[in-house]
PDB file of N, CA and C in Angstrom:
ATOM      1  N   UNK A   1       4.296 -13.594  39.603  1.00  0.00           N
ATOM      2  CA  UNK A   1       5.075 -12.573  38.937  1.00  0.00           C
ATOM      3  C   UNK A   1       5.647 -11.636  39.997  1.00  0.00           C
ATOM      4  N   UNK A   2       6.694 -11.025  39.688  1.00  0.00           N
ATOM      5  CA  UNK A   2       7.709 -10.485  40.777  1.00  0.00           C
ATOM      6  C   UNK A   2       8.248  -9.285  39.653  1.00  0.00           C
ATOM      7  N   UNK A   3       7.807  -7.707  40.412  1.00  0.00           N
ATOM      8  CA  UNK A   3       8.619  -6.409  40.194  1.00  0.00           C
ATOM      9  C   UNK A   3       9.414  -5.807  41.003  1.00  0.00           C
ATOM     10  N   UNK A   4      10.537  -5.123  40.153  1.00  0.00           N
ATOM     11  CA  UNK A   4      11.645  -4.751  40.932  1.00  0.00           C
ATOM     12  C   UNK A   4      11.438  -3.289  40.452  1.00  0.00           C
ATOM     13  N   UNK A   5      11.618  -1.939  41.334  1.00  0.00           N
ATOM     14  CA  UNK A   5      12.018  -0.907  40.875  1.00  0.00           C
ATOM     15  C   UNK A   5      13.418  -0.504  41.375  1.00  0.00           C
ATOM     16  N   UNK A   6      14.198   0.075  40.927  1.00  0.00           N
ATOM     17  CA  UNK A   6      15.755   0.570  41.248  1.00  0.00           C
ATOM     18  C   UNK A   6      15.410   1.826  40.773  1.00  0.00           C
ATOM     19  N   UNK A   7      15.118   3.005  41.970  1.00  0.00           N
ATOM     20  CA  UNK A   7      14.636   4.469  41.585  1.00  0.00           C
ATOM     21  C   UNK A   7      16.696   5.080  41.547  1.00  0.00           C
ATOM     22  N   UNK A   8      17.041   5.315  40.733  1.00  0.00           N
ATOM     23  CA  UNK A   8      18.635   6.212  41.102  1.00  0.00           C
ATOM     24  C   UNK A   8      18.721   7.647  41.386  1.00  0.00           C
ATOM     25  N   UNK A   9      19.338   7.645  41.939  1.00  0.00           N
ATOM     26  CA  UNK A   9      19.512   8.994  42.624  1.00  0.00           C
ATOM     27  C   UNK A   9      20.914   9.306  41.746  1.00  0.00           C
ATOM     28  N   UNK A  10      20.534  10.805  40.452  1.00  0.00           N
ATOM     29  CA  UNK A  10      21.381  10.645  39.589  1.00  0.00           C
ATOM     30  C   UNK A  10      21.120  12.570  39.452  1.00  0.00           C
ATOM     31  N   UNK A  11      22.533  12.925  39.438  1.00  0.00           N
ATOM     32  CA  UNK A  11      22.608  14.765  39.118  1.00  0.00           C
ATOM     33  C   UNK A  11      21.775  14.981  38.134  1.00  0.00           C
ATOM     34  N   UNK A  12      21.445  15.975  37.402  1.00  0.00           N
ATOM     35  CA  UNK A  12      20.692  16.009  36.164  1.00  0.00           C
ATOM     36  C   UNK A  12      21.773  15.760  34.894  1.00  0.00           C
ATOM     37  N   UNK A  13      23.044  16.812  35.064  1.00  0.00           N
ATOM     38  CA  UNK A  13      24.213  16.909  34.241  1.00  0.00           C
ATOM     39  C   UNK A  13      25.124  15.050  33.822  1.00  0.00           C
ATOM     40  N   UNK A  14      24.809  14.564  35.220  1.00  0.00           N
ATOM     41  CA  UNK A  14      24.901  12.919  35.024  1.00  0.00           C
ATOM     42  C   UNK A  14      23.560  11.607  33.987  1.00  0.00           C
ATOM     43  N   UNK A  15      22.399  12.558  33.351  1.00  0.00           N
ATOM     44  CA  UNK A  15      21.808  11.409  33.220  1.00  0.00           C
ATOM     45  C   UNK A  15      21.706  10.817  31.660  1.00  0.00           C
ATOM     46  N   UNK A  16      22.509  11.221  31.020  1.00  0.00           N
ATOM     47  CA  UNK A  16      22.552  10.958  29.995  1.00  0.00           C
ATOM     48  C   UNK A  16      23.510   9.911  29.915  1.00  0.00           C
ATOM     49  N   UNK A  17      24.567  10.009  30.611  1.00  0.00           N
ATOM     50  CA  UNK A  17      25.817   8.779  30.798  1.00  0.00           C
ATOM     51  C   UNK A  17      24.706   8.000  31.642  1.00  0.00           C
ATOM     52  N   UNK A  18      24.093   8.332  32.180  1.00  0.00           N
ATOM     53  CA  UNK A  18      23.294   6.469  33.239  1.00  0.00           C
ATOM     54  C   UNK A  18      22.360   6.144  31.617  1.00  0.00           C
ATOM     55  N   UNK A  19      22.003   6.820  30.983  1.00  0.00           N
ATOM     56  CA  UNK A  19      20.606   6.658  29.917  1.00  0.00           C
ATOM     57  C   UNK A  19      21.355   5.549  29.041  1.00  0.00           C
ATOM     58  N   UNK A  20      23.004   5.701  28.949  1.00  0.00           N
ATOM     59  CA  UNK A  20      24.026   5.034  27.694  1.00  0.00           C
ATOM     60  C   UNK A  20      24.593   3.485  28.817  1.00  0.00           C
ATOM     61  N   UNK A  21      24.774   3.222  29.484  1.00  0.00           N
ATOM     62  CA  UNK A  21      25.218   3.134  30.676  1.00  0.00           C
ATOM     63  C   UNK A  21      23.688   1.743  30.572  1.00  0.00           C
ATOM     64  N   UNK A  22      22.508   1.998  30.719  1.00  0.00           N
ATOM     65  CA  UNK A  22      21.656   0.923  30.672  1.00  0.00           C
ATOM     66  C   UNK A  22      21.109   0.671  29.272  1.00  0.00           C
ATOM     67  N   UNK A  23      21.442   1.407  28.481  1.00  0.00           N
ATOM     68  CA  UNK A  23      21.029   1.097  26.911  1.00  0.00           C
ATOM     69  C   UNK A  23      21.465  -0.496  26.516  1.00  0.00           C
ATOM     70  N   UNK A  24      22.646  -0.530  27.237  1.00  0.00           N
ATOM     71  CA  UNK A  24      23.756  -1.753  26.965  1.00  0.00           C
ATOM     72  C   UNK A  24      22.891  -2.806  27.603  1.00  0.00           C
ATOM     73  N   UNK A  25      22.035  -2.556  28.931  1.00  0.00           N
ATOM     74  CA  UNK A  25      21.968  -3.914  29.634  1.00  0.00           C
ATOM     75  C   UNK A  25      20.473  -4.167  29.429  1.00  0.00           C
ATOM     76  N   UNK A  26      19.755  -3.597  28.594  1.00  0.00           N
ATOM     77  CA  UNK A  26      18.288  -3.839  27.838  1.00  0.00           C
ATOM     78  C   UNK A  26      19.134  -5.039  26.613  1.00  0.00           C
ATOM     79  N   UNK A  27      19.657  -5.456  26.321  1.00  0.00           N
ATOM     80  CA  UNK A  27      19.739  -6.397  25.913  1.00  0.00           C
ATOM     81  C   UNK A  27      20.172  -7.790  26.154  1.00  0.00           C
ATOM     82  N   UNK A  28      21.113  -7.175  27.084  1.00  0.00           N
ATOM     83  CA  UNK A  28      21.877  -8.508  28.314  1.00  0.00           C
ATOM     84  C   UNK A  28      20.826  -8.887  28.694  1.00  0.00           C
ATOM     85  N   UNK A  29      19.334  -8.112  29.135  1.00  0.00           N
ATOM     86  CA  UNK A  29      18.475  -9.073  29.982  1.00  0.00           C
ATOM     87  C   UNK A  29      17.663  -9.903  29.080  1.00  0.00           C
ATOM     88  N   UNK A  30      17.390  -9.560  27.870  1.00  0.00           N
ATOM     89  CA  UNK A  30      17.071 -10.370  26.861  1.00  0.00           C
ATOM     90  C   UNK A  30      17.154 -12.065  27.428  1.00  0.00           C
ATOM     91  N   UNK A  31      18.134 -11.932  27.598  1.00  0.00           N
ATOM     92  CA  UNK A  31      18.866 -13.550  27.560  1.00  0.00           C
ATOM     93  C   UNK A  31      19.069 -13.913  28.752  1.00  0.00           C
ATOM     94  N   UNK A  32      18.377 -13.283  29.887  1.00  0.00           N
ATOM     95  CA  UNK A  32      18.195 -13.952  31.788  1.00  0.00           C
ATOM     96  C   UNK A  32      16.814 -14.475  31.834  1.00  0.00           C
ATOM     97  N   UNK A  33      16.960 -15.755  32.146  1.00  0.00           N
ATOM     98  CA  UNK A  33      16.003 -16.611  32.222  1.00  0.00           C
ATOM     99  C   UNK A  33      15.015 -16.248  33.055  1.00  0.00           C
ATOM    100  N   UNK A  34      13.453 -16.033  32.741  1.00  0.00           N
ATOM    101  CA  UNK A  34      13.001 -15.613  34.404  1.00  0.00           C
ATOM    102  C   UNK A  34      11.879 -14.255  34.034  1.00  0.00           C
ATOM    103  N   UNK A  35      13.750 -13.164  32.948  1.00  0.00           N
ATOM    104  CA  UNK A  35      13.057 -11.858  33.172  1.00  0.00           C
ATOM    105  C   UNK A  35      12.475 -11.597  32.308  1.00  0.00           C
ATOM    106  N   UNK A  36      10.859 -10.965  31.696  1.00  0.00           N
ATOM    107  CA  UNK A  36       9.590 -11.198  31.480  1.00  0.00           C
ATOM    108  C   UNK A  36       9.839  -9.590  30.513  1.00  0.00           C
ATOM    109  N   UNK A  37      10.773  -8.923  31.273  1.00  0.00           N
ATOM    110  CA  UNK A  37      10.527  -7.368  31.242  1.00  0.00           C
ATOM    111  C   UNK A  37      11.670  -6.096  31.563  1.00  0.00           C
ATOM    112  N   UNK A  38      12.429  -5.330  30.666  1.00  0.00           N
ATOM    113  CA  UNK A  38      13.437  -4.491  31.636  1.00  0.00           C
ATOM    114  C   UNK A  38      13.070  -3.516  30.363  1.00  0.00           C
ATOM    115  N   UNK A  39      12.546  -2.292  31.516  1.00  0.00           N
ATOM    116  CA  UNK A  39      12.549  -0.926  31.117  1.00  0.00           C
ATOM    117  C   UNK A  39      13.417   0.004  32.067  1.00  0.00           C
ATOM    118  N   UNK A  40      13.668   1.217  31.359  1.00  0.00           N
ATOM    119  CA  UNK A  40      14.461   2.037  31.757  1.00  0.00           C
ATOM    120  C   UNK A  40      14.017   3.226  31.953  1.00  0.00           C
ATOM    121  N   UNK A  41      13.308   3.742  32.613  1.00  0.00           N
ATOM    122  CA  UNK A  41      12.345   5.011  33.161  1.00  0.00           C
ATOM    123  C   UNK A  41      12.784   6.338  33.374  1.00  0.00           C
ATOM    124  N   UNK A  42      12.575   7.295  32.919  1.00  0.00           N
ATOM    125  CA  UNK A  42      12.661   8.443  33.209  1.00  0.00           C
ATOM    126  C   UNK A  42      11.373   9.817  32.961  1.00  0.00           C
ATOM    127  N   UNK A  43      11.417  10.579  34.151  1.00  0.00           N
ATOM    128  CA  UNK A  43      10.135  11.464  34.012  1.00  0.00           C
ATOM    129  C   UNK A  43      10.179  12.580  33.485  1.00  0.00           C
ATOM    130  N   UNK A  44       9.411  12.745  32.715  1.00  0.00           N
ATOM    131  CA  UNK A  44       9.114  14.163  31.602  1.00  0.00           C
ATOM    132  C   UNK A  44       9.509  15.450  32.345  1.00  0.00           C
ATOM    133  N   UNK A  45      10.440  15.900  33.460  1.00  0.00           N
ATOM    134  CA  UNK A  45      10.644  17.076  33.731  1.00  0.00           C
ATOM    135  C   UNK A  45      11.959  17.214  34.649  1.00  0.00           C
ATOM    136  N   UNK A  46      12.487  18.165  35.187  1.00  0.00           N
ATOM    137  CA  UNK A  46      13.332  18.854  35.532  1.00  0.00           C
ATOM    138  C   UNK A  46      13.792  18.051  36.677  1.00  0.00           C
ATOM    139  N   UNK A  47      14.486  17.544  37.333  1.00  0.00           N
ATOM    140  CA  UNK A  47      14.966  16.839  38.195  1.00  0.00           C
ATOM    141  C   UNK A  47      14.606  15.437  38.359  1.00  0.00           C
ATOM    142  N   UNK A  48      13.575  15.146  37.072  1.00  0.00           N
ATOM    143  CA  UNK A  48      13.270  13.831  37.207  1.00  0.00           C
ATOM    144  C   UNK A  48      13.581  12.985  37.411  1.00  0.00           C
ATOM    145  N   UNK A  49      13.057  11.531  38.313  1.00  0.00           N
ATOM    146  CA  UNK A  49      13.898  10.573  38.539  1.00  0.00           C
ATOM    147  C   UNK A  49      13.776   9.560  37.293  1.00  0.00           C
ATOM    148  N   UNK A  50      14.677   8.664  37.442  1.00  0.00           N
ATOM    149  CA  UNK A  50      14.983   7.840  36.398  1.00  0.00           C
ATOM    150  C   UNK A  50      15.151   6.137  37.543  1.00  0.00           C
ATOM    151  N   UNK A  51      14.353   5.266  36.564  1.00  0.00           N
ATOM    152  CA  UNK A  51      13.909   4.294  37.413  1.00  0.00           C
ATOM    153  C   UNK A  51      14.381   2.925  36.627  1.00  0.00           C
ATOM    154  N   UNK A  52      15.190   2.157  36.867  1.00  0.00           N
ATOM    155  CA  UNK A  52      15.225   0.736  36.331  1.00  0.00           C
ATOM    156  C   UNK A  52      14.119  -0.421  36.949  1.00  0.00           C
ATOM    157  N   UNK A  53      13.504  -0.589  35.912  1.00  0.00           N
ATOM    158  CA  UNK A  53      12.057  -1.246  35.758  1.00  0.00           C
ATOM    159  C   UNK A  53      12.004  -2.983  34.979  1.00  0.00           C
ATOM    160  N   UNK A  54      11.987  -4.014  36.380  1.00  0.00           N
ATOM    161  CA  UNK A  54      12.398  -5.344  35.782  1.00  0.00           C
ATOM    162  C   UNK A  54      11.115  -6.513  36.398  1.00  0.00           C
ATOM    163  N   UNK A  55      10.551  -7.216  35.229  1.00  0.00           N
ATOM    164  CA  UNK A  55       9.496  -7.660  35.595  1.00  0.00           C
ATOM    165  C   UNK A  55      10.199  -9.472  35.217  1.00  0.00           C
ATOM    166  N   UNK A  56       9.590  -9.933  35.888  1.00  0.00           N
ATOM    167  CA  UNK A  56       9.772 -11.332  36.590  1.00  0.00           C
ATOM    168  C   UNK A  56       8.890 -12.279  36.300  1.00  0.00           C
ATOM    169  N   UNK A  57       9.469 -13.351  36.000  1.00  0.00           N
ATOM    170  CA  UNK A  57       8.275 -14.909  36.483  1.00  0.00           C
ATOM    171  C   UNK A  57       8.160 -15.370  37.549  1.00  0.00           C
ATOM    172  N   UNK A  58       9.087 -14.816  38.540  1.00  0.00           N
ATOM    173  CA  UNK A  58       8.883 -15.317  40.073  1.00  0.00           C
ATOM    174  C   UNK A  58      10.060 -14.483  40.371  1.00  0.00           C
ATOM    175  N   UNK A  59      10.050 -14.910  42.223  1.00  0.00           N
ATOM    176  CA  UNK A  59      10.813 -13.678  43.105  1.00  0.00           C
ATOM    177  C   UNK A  59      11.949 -14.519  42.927  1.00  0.00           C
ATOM    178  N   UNK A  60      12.069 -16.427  42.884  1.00  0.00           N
ATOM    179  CA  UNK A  60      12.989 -17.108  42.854  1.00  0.00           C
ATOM    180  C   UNK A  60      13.651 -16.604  41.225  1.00  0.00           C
ATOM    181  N   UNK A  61      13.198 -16.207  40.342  1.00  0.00           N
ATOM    182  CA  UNK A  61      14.052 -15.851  38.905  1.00  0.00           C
ATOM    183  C   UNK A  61      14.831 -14.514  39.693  1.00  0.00           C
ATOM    184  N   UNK A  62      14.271 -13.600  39.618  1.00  0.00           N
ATOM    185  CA  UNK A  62      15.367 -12.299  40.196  1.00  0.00           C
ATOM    186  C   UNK A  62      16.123 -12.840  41.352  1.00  0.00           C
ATOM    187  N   UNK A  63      15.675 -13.722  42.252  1.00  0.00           N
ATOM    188  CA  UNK A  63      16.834 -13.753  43.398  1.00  0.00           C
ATOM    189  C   UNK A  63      18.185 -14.613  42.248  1.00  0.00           C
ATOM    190  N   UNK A  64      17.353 -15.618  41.760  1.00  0.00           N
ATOM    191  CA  UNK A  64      18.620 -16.264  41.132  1.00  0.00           C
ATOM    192  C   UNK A  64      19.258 -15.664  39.767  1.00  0.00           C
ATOM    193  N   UNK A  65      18.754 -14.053  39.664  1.00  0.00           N
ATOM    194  CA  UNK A  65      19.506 -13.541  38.825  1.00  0.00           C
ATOM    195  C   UNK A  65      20.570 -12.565  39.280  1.00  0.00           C
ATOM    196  N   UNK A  66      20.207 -12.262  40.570  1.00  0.00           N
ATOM    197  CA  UNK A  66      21.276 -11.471  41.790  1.00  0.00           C
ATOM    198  C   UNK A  66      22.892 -12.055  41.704  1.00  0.00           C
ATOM    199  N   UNK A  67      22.460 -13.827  41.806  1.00  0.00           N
ATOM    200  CA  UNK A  67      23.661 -14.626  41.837  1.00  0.00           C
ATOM    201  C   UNK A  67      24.325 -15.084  40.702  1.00  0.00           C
ATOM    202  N   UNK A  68      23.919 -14.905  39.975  1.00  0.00           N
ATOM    203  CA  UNK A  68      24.410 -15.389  38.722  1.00  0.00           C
ATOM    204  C   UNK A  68      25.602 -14.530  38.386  1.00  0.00           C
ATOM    205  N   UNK A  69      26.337 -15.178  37.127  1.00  0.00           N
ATOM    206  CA  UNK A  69      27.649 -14.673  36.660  1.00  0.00           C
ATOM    207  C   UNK A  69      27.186 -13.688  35.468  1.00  0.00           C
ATOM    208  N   UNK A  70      25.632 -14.018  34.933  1.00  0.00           N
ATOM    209  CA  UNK A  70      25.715 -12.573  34.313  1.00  0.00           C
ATOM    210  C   UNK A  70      25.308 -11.269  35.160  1.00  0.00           C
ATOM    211  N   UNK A  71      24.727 -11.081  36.303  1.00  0.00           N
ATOM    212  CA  UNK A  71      24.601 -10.391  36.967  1.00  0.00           C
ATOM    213  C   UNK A  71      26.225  -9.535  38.041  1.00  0.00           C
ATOM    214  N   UNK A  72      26.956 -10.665  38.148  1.00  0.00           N
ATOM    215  CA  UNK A  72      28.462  -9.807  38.669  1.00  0.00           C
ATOM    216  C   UNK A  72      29.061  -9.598  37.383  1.00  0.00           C
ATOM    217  N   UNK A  73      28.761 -10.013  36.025  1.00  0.00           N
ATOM    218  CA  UNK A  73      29.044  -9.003  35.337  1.00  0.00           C
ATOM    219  C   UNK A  73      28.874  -8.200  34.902  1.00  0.00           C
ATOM    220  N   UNK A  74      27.389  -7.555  35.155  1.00  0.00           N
ATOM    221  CA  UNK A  74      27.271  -6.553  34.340  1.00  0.00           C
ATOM    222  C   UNK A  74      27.379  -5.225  35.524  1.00  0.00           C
ATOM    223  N   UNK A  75      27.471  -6.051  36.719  1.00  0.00           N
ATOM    224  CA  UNK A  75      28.121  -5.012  38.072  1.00  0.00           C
ATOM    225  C   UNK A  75      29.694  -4.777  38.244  1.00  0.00           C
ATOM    226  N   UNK A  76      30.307  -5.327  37.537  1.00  0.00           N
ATOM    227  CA  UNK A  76      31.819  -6.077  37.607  1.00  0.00           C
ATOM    228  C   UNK A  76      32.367  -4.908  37.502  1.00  0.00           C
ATOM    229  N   UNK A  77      32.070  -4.120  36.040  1.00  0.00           N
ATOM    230  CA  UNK A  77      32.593  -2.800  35.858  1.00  0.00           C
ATOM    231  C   UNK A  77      32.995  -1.685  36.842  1.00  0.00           C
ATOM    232  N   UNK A  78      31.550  -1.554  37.409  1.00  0.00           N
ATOM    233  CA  UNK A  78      31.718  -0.454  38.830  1.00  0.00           C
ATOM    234  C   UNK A  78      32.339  -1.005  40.010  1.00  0.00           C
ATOM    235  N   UNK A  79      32.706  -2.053  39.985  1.00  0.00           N
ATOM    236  CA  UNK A  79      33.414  -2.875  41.404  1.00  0.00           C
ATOM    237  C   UNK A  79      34.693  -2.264  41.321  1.00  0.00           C
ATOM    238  N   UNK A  80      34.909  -2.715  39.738  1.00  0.00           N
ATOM    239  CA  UNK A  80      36.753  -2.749  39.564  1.00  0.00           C
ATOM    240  C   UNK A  80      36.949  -1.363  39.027  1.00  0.00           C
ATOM    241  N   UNK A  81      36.148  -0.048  39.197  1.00  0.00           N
ATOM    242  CA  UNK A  81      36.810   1.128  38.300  1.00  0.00           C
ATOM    243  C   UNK A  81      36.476   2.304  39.719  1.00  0.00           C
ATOM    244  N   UNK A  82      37.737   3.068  40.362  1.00  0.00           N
ATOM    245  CA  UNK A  82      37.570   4.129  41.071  1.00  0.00           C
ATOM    246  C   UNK A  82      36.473   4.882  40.537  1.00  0.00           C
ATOM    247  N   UNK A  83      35.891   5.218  39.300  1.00  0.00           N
ATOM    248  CA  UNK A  83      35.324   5.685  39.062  1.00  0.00           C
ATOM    249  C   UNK A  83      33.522   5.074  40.000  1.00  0.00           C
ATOM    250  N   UNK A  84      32.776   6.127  40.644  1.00  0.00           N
ATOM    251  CA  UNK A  84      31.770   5.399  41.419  1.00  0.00           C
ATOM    252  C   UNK A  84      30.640   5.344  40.172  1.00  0.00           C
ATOM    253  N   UNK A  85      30.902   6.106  39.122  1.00  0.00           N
ATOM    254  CA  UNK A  85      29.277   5.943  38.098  1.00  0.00           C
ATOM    255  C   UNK A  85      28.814   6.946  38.097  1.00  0.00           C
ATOM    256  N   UNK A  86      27.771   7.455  37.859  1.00  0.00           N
ATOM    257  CA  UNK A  86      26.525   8.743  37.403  1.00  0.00           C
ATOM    258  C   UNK A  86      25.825   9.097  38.777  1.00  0.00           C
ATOM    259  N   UNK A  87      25.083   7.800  39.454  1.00  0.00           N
ATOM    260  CA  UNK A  87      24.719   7.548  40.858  1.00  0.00           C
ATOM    261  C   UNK A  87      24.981   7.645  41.898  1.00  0.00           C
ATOM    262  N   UNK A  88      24.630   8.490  43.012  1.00  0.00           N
ATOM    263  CA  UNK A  88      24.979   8.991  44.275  1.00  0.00           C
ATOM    264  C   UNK A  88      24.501   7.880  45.123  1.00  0.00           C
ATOM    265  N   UNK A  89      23.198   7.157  44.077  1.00  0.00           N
ATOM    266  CA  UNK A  89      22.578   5.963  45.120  1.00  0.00           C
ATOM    267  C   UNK A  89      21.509   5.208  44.557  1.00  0.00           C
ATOM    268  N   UNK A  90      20.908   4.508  45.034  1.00  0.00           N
ATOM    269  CA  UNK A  90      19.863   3.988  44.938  1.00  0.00           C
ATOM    270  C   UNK A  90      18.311   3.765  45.848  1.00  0.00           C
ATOM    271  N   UNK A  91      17.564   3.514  45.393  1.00  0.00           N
ATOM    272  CA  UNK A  91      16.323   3.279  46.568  1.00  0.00           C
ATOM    273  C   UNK A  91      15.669   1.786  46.161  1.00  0.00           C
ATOM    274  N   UNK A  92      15.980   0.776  45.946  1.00  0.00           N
ATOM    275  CA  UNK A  92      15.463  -0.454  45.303  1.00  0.00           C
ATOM    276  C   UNK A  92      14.159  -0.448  46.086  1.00  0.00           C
ATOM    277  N   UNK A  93      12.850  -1.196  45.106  1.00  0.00           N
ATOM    278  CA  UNK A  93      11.620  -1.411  46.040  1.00  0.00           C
ATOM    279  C   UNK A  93      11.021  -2.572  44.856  1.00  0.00           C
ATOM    280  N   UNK A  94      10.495  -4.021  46.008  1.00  0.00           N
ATOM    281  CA  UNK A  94      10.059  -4.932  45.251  1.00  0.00           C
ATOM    282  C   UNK A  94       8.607  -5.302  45.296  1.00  0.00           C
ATOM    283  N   UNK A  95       7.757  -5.909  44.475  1.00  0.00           N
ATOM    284  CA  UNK A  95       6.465  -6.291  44.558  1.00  0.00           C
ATOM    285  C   UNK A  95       6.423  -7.229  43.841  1.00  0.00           C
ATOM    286  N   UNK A  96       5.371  -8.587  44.731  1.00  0.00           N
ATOM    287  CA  UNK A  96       4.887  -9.772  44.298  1.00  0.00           C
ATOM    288  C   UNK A  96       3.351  -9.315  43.882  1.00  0.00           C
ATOM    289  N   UNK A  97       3.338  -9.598  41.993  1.00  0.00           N
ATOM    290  CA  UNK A  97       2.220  -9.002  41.146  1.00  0.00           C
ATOM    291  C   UNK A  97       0.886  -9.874  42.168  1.00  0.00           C
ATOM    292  N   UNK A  98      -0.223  -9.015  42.846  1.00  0.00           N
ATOM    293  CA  UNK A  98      -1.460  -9.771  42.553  1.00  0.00           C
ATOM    294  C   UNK A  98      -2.333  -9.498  41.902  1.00  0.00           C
ATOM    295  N   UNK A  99      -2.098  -8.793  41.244  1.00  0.00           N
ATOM    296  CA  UNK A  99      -3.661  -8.631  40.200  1.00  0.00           C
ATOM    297  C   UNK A  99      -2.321  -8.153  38.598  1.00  0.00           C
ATOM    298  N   UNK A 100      -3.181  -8.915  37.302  1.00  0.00           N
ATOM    299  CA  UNK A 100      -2.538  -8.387  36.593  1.00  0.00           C
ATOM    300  C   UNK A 100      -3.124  -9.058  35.046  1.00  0.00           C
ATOM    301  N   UNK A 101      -3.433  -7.525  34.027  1.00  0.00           N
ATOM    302  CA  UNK A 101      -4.194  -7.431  33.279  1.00  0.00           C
ATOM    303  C   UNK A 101      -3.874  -8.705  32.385  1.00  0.00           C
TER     304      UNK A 101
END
């Protein structure tokens, strides 16, 4: 099993457009072969970060969901729009599960 965190680096006044913004792609992942798990994180207080949370059957399912055509599409948007998004950035961080309830 294979976790991904994507911590965003998002204004406060911006996080309601990122909250609408991944509402959409909790269901797209529904239907990616592989993924086990996609939550959308955010912490109970004042500058909190907000974390995209994607759990795996292996590191080979997320790598081969990187490449896939549903994956440049659901990035496709922010490629092709001047607009940069809610996000100043990201901090991605991955883990191969060894222990797990």
């Amino acid at each position: 099993m294979y976790v991904v965190m994507n911590e965003l680096h998002v204004p406060n006044e911006a996080k309601e457009a990122m909250k609408g913004r991944f509402g959409k792609s909790a269901d797209n992942m529904k239907a990616v072969p592989g993924c086990l798990d996609f939550m959308f994180l955010e912490q109970d207080e004042e500058n909190g970060k907000q974390v995209v949370f994607t759990k795996w059957e292996s590191k080979q399912h997320y790598e081969d969901w990187l490449h896939s055509d549903a994956f440049k599409k659901a990035h496709q948007e922010k490629r092709e729009s001047k607009d940069k998004g809610p996000a100043s950035g990201s901090e991605l961080k991955a883990f191969e599960v060894i222990h797990h309830l």
